[in-house]
C-alpha atoms as a PDB file:
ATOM      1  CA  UNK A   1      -8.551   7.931  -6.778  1.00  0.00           C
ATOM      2  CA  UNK A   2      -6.947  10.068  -4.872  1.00  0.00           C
ATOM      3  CA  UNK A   3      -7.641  11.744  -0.983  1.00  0.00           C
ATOM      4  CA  UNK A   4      -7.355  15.948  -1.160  1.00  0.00           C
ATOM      5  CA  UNK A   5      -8.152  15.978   2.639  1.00  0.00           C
ATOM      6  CA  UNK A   6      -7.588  14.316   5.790  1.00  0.00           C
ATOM      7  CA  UNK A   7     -10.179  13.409   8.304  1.00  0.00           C
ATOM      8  CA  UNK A   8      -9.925  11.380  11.714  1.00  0.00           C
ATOM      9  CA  UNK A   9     -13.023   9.946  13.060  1.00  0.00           C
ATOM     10  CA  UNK A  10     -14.102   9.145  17.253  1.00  0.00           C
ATOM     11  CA  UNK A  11     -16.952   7.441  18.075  1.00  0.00           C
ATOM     12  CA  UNK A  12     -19.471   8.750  20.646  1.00  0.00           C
ATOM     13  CA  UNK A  13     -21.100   6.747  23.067  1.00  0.00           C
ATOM     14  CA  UNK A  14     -24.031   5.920  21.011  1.00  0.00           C
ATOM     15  CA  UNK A  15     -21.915   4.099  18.395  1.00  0.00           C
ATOM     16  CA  UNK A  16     -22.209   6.987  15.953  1.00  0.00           C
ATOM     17  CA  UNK A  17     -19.107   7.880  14.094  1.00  0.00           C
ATOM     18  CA  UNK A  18     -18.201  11.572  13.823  1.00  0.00           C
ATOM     19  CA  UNK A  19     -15.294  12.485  11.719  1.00  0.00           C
ATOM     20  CA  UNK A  20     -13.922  16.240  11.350  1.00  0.00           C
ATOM     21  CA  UNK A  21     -10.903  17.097   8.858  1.00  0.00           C
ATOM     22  CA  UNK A  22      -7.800  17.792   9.800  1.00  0.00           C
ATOM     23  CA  UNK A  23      -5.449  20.665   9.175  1.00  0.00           C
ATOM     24  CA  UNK A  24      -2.430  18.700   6.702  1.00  0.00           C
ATOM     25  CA  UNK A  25      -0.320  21.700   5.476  1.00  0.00           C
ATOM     26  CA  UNK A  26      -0.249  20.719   2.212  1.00  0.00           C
ATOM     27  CA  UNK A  27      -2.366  21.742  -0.847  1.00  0.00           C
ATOM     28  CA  UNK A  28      -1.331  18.701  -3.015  1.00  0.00           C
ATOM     29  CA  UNK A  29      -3.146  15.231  -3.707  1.00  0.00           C
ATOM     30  CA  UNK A  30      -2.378  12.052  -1.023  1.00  0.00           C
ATOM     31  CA  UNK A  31      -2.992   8.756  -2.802  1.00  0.00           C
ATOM     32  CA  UNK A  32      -2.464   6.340   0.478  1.00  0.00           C
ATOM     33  CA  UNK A  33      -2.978   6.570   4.260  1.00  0.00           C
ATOM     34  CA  UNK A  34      -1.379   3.657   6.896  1.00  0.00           C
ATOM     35  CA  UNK A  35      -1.452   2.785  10.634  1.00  0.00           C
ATOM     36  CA  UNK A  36       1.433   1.424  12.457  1.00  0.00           C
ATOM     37  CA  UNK A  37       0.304  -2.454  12.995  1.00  0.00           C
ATOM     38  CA  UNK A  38       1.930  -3.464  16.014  1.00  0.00           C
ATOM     39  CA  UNK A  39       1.485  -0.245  18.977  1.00  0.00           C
ATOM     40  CA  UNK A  40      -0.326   1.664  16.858  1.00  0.00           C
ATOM     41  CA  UNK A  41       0.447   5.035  17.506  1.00  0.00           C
ATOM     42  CA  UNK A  42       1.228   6.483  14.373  1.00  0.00           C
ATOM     43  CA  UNK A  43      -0.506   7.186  11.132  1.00  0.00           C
ATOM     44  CA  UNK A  44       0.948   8.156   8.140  1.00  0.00           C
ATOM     45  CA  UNK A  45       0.300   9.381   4.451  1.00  0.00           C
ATOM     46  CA  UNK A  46       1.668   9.121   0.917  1.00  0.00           C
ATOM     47  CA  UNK A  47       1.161  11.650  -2.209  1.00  0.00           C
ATOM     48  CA  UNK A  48       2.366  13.679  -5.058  1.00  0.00           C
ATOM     49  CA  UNK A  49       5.796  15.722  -4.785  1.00  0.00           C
ATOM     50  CA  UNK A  50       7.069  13.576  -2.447  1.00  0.00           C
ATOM     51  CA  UNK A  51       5.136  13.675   0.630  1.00  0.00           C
ATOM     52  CA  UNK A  52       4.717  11.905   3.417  1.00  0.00           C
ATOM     53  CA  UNK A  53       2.842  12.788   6.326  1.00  0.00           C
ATOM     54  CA  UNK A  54       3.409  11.557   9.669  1.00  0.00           C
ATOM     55  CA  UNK A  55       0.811  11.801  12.922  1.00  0.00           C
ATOM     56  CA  UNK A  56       0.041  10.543  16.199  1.00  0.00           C
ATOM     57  CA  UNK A  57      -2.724   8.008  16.599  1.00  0.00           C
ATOM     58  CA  UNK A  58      -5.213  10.993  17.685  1.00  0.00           C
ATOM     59  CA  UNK A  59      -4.807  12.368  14.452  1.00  0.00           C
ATOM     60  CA  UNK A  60      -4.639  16.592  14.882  1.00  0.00           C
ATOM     61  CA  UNK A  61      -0.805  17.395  13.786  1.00  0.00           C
ATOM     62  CA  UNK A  62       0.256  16.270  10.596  1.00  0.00           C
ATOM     63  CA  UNK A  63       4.174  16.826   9.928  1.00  0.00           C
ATOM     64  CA  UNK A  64       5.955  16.337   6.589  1.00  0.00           C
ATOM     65  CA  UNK A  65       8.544  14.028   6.946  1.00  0.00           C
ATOM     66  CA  UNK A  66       9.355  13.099   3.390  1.00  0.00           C
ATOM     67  CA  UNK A  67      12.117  15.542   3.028  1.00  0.00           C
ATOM     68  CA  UNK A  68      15.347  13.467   4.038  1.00  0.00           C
ATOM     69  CA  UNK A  69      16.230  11.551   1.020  1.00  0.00           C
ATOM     70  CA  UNK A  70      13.124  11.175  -0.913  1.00  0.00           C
ATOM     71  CA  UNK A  71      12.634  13.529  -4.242  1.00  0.00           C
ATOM     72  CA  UNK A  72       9.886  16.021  -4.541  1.00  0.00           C
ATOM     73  CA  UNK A  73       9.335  15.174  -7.997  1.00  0.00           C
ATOM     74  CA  UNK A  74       7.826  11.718  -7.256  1.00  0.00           C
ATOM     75  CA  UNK A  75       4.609  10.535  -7.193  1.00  0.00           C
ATOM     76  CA  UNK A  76       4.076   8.331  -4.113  1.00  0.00           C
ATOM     77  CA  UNK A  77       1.316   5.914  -4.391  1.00  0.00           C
ATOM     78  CA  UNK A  78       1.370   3.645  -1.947  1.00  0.00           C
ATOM     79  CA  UNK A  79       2.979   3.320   1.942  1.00  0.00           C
ATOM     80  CA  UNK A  80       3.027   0.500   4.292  1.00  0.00           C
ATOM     81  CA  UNK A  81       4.578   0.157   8.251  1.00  0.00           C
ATOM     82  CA  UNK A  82       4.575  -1.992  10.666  1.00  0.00           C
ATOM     83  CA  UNK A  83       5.938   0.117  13.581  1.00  0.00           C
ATOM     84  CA  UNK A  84       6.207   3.867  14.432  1.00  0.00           C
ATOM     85  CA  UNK A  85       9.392   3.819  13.129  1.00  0.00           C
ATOM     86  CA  UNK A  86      10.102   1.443  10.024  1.00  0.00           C
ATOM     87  CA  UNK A  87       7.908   2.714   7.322  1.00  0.00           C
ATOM     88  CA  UNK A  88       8.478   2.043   3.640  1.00  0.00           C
ATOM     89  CA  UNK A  89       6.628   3.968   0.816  1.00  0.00           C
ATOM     90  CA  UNK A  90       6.520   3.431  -3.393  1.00  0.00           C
ATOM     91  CA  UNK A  91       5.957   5.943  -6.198  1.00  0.00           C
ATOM     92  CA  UNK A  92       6.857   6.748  -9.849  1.00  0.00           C
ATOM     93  CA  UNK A  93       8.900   9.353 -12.008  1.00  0.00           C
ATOM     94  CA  UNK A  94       8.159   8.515 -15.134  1.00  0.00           C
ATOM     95  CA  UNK A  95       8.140   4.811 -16.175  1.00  0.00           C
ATOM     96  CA  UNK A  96      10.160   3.931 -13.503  1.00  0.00           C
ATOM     97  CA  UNK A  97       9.166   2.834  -9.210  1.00  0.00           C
ATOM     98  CA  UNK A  98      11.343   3.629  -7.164  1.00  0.00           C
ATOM     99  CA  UNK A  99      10.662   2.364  -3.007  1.00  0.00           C
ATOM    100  CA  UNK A 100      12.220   4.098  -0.094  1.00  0.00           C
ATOM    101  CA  UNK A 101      12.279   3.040   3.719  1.00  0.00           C
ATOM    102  CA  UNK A 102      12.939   5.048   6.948  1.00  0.00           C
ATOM    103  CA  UNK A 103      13.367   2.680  10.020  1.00  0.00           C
ATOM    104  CA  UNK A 104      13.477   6.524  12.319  1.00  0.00           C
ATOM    105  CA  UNK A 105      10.270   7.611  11.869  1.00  0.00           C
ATOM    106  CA  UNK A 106      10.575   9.470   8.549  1.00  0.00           C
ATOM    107  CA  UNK A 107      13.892  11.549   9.588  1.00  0.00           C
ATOM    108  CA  UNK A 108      16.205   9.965   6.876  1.00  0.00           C
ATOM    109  CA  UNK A 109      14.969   7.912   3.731  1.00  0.00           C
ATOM    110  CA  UNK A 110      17.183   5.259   1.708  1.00  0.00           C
ATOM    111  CA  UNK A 111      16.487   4.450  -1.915  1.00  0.00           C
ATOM    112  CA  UNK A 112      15.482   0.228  -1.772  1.00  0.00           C
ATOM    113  CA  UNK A 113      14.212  -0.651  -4.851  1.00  0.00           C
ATOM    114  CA  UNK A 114      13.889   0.648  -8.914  1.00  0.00           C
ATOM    115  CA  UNK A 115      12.724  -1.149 -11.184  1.00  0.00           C
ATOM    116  CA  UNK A 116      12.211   0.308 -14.816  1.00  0.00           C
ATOM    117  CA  UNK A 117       8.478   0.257 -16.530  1.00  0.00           C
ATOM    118  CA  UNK A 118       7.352  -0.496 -13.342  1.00  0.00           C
ATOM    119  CA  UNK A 119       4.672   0.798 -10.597  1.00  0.00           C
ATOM    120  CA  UNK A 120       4.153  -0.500  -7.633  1.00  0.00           C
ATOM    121  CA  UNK A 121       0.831  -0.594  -5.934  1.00  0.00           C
ATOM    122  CA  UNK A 122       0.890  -1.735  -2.759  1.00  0.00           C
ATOM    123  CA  UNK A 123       3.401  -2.370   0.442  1.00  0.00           C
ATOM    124  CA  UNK A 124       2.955  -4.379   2.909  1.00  0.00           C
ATOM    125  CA  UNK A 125       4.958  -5.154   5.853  1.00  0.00           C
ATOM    126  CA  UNK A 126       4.209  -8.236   8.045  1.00  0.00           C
ATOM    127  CA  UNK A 127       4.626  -8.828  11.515  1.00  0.00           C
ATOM    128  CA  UNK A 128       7.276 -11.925  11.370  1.00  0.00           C
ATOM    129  CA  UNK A 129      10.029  -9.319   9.151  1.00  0.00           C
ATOM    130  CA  UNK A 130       8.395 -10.983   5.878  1.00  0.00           C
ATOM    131  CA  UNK A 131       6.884  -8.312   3.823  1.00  0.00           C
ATOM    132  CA  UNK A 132       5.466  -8.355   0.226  1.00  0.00           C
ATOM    133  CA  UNK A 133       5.419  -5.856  -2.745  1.00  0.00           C
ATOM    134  CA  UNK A 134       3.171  -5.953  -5.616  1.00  0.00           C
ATOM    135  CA  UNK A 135       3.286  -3.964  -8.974  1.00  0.00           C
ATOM    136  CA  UNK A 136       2.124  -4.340 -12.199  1.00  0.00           C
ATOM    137  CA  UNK A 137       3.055  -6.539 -14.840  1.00  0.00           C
ATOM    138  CA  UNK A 138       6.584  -6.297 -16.469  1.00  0.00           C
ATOM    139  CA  UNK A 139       7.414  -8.326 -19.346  1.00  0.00           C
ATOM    140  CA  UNK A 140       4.856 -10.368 -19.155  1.00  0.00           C
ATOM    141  CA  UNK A 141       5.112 -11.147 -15.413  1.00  0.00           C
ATOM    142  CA  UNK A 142       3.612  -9.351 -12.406  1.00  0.00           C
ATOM    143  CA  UNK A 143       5.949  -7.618 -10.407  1.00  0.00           C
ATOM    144  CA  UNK A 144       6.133  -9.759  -6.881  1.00  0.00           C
ATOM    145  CA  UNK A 145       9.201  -9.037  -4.831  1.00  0.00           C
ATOM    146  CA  UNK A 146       9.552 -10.148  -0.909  1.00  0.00           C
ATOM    147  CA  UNK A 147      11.676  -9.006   2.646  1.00  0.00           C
ATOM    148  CA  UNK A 148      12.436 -11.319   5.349  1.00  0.00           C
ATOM    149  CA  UNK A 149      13.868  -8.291   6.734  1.00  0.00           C
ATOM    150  CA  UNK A 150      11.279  -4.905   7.091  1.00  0.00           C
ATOM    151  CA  UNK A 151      12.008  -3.971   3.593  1.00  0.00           C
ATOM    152  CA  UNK A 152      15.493  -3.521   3.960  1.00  0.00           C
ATOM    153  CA  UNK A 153      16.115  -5.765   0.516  1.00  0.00           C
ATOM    154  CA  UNK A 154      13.698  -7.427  -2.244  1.00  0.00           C
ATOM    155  CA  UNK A 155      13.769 -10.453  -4.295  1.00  0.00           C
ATOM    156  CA  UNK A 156      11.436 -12.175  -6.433  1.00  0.00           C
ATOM    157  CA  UNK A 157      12.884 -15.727  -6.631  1.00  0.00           C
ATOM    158  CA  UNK A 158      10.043 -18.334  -6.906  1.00  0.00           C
ATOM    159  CA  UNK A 159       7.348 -15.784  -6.841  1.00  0.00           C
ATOM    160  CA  UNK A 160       6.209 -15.844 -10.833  1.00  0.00           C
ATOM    161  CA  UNK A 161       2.744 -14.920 -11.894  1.00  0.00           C
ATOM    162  CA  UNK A 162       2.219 -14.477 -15.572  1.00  0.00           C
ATOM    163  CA  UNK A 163       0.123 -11.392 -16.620  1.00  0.00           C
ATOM    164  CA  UNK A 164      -3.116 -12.705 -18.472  1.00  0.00           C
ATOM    165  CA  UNK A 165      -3.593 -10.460 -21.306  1.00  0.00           C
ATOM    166  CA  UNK A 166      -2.927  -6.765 -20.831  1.00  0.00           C
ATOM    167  CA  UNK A 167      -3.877  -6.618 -17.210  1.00  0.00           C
ATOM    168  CA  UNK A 168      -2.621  -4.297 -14.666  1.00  0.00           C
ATOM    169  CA  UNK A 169      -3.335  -3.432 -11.375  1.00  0.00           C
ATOM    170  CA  UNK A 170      -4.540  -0.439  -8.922  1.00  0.00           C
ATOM    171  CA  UNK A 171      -2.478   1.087  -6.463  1.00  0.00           C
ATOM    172  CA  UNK A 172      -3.545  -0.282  -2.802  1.00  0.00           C
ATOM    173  CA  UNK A 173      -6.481  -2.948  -4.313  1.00  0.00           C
ATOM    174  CA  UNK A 174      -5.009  -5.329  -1.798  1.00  0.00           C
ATOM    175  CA  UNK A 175      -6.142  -6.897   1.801  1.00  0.00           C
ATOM    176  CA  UNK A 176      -3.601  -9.315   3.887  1.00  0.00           C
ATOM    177  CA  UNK A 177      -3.982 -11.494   6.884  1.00  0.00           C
ATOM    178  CA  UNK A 178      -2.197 -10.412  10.718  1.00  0.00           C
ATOM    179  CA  UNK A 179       0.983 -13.136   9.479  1.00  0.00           C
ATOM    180  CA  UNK A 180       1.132 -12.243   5.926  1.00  0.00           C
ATOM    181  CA  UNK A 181       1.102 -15.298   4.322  1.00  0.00           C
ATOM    182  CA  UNK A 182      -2.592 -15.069   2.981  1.00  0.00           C
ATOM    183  CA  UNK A 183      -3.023 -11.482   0.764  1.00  0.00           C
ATOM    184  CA  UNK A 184      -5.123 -10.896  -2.827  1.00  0.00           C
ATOM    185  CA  UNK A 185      -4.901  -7.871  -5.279  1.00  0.00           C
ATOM    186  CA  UNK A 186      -7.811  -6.703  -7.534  1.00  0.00           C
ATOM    187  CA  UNK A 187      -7.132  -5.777 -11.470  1.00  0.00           C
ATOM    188  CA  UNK A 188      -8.583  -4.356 -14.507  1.00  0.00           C
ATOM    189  CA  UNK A 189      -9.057  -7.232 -15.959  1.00  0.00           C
ATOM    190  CA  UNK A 190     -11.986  -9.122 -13.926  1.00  0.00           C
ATOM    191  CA  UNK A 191      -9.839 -10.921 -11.363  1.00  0.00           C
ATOM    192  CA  UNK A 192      -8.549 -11.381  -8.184  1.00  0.00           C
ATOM    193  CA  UNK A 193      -5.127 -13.027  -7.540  1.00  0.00           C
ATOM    194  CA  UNK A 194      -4.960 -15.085  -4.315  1.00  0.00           C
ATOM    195  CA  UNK A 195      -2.032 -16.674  -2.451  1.00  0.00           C
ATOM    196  CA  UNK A 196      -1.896 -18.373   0.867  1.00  0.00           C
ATOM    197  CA  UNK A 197       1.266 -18.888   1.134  1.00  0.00           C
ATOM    198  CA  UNK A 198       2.996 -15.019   0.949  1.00  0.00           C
ATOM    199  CA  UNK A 199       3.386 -15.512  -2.596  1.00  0.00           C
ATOM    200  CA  UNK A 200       5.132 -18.575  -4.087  1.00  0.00           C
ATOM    201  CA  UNK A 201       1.699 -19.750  -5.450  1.00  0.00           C
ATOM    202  CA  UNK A 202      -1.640 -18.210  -6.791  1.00  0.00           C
ATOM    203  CA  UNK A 203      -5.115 -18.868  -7.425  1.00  0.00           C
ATOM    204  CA  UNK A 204      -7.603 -16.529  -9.768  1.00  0.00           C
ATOM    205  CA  UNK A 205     -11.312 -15.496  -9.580  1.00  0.00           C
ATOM    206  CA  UNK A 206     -13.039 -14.193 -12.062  1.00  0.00           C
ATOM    207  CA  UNK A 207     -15.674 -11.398 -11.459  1.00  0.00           C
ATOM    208  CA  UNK A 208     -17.969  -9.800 -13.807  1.00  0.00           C
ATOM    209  CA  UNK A 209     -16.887  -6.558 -12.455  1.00  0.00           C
ATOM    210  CA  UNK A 210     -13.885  -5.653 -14.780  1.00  0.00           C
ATOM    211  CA  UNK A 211     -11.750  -3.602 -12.704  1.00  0.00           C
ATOM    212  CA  UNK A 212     -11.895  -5.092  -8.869  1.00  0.00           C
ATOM    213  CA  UNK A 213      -9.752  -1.422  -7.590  1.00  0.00           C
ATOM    214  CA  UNK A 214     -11.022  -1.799  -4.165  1.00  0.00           C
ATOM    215  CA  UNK A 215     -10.310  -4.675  -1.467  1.00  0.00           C
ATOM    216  CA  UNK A 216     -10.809  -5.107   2.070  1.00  0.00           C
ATOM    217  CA  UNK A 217     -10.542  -7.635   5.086  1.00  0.00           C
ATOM    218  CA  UNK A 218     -13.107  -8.172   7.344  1.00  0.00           C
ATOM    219  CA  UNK A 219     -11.676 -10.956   8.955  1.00  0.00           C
ATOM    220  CA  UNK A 220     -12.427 -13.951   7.941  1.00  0.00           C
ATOM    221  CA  UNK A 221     -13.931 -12.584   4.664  1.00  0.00           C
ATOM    222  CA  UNK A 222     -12.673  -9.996   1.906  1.00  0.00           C
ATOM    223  CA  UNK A 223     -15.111  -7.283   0.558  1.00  0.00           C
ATOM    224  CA  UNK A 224     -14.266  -6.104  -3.169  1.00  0.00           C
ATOM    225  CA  UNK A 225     -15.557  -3.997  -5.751  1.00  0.00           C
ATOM    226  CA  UNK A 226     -15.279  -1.211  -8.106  1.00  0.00           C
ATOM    227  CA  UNK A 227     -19.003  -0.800  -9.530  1.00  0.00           C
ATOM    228  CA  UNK A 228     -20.240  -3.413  -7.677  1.00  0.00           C
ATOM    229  CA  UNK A 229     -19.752  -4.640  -4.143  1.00  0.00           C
ATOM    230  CA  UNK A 230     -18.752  -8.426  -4.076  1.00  0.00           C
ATOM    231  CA  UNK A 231     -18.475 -10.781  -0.270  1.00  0.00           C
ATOM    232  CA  UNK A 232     -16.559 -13.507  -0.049  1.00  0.00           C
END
């Protein structure tokens, strides 16, 4: 699934939601779009060749900032932030995922994170400097790495989950609480993974829908799905 435009949306004053798309300057595919958590004033997006797309909270000018240290032969699939500033993105060349962070806004980019035979689905960066990463399995063991620091560093110590048959995942099937230490990913395979506390253990659901490749918060309760729509 991918998004080929970009829309912003205002609501009117009878509650009706009007969206109109927005000019993005690129032609290719974006697989991810993110708001800054804590202000927010900034959006931004993630796609093929490279790109990210920064934008003020309003929406209208879209900029290409992934230029600065981030190749334009990657496929980005998924990007996370927390403020207008420290952003952190994750895409593929090949086999392998590679994760890059800006902490200005998108001006410069430093390579984080590779990991061969990997892809990683989904960033998420929490308020409290802990942050999470999820990919799909490697060796037999889903690929869960961790930041106590904005996704400056990763590391996976005590954070094993065993892959149950062939199952993978989908890039951004994923919902987390404000704190970070409650979050659950959807895979191909019938289930939902579930930890509450950011990681070191997890609970599965089984659901007769086989691939769960959408997830969503609605505060106290997560809406999932892929052919069917499932409440908690």
């Amino acid at each position: 699934m991918f998004i080929s435009h970009l829309y912003a949306q205002s609501i009117n004053y009878e509650y009706r939601i009007n969206w109109s798309e927005q000019v993005s300057g690129i032609t290719t595919a974006l697989n991810c779009i993110t708001i800054d958590q804590q202000s927010p004033v900034a959006l931004y997006a993630c796609g093929k060749n490279g790109i990210v797309l920064k934008c003020s909270r309003s929406g209208n000018e879209w900029t290409n900032v992934g230029i600065n240290g981030i190749p334009s032969n990657i496929e980005l699939n998924t990007i996370g932030t927390i403020t207008p500033n420290i952003v952190v993105t994750a895409g593929n060349i090949g086999n392998t995922t590679y994760v890059y962070r800006s902490d200005n806004g998108g001006q410069n980019w430093d390579l984080v994170f590779t990991q061969n035979e990997g892809r990683i689905n989904v960033v998420a960066l929490g308020h409290n400097y802990q942050s999470i990463m999820i990919g799909n399995p490697v060796g037999g063991r889903w690929s869960i790495w961790k930041s106590v620091n904005s996704g400056q560093s990763w590391d996976s110590a005590g954070l094993f989950l065993s892959q149950n048959e062939n199952e993978s995942g989908f890039p951004n099937s994923f919902a987390i609480n404000y704190y970070g230490e409650k979050s659950c990913f959807g895979t191909n395979n019938n289930r939902i993974y579930y930890t509450t506390n950011s990681g070191t253990n997890w609970e599965q659901q089984y659901l007769p829908d086989e691939n769960i490749n959408s997830i969503s918060s609605t505060g106290p309760n997560l809406i999932c799905g892929g052919a069917e729509l499932y409440s908690s």
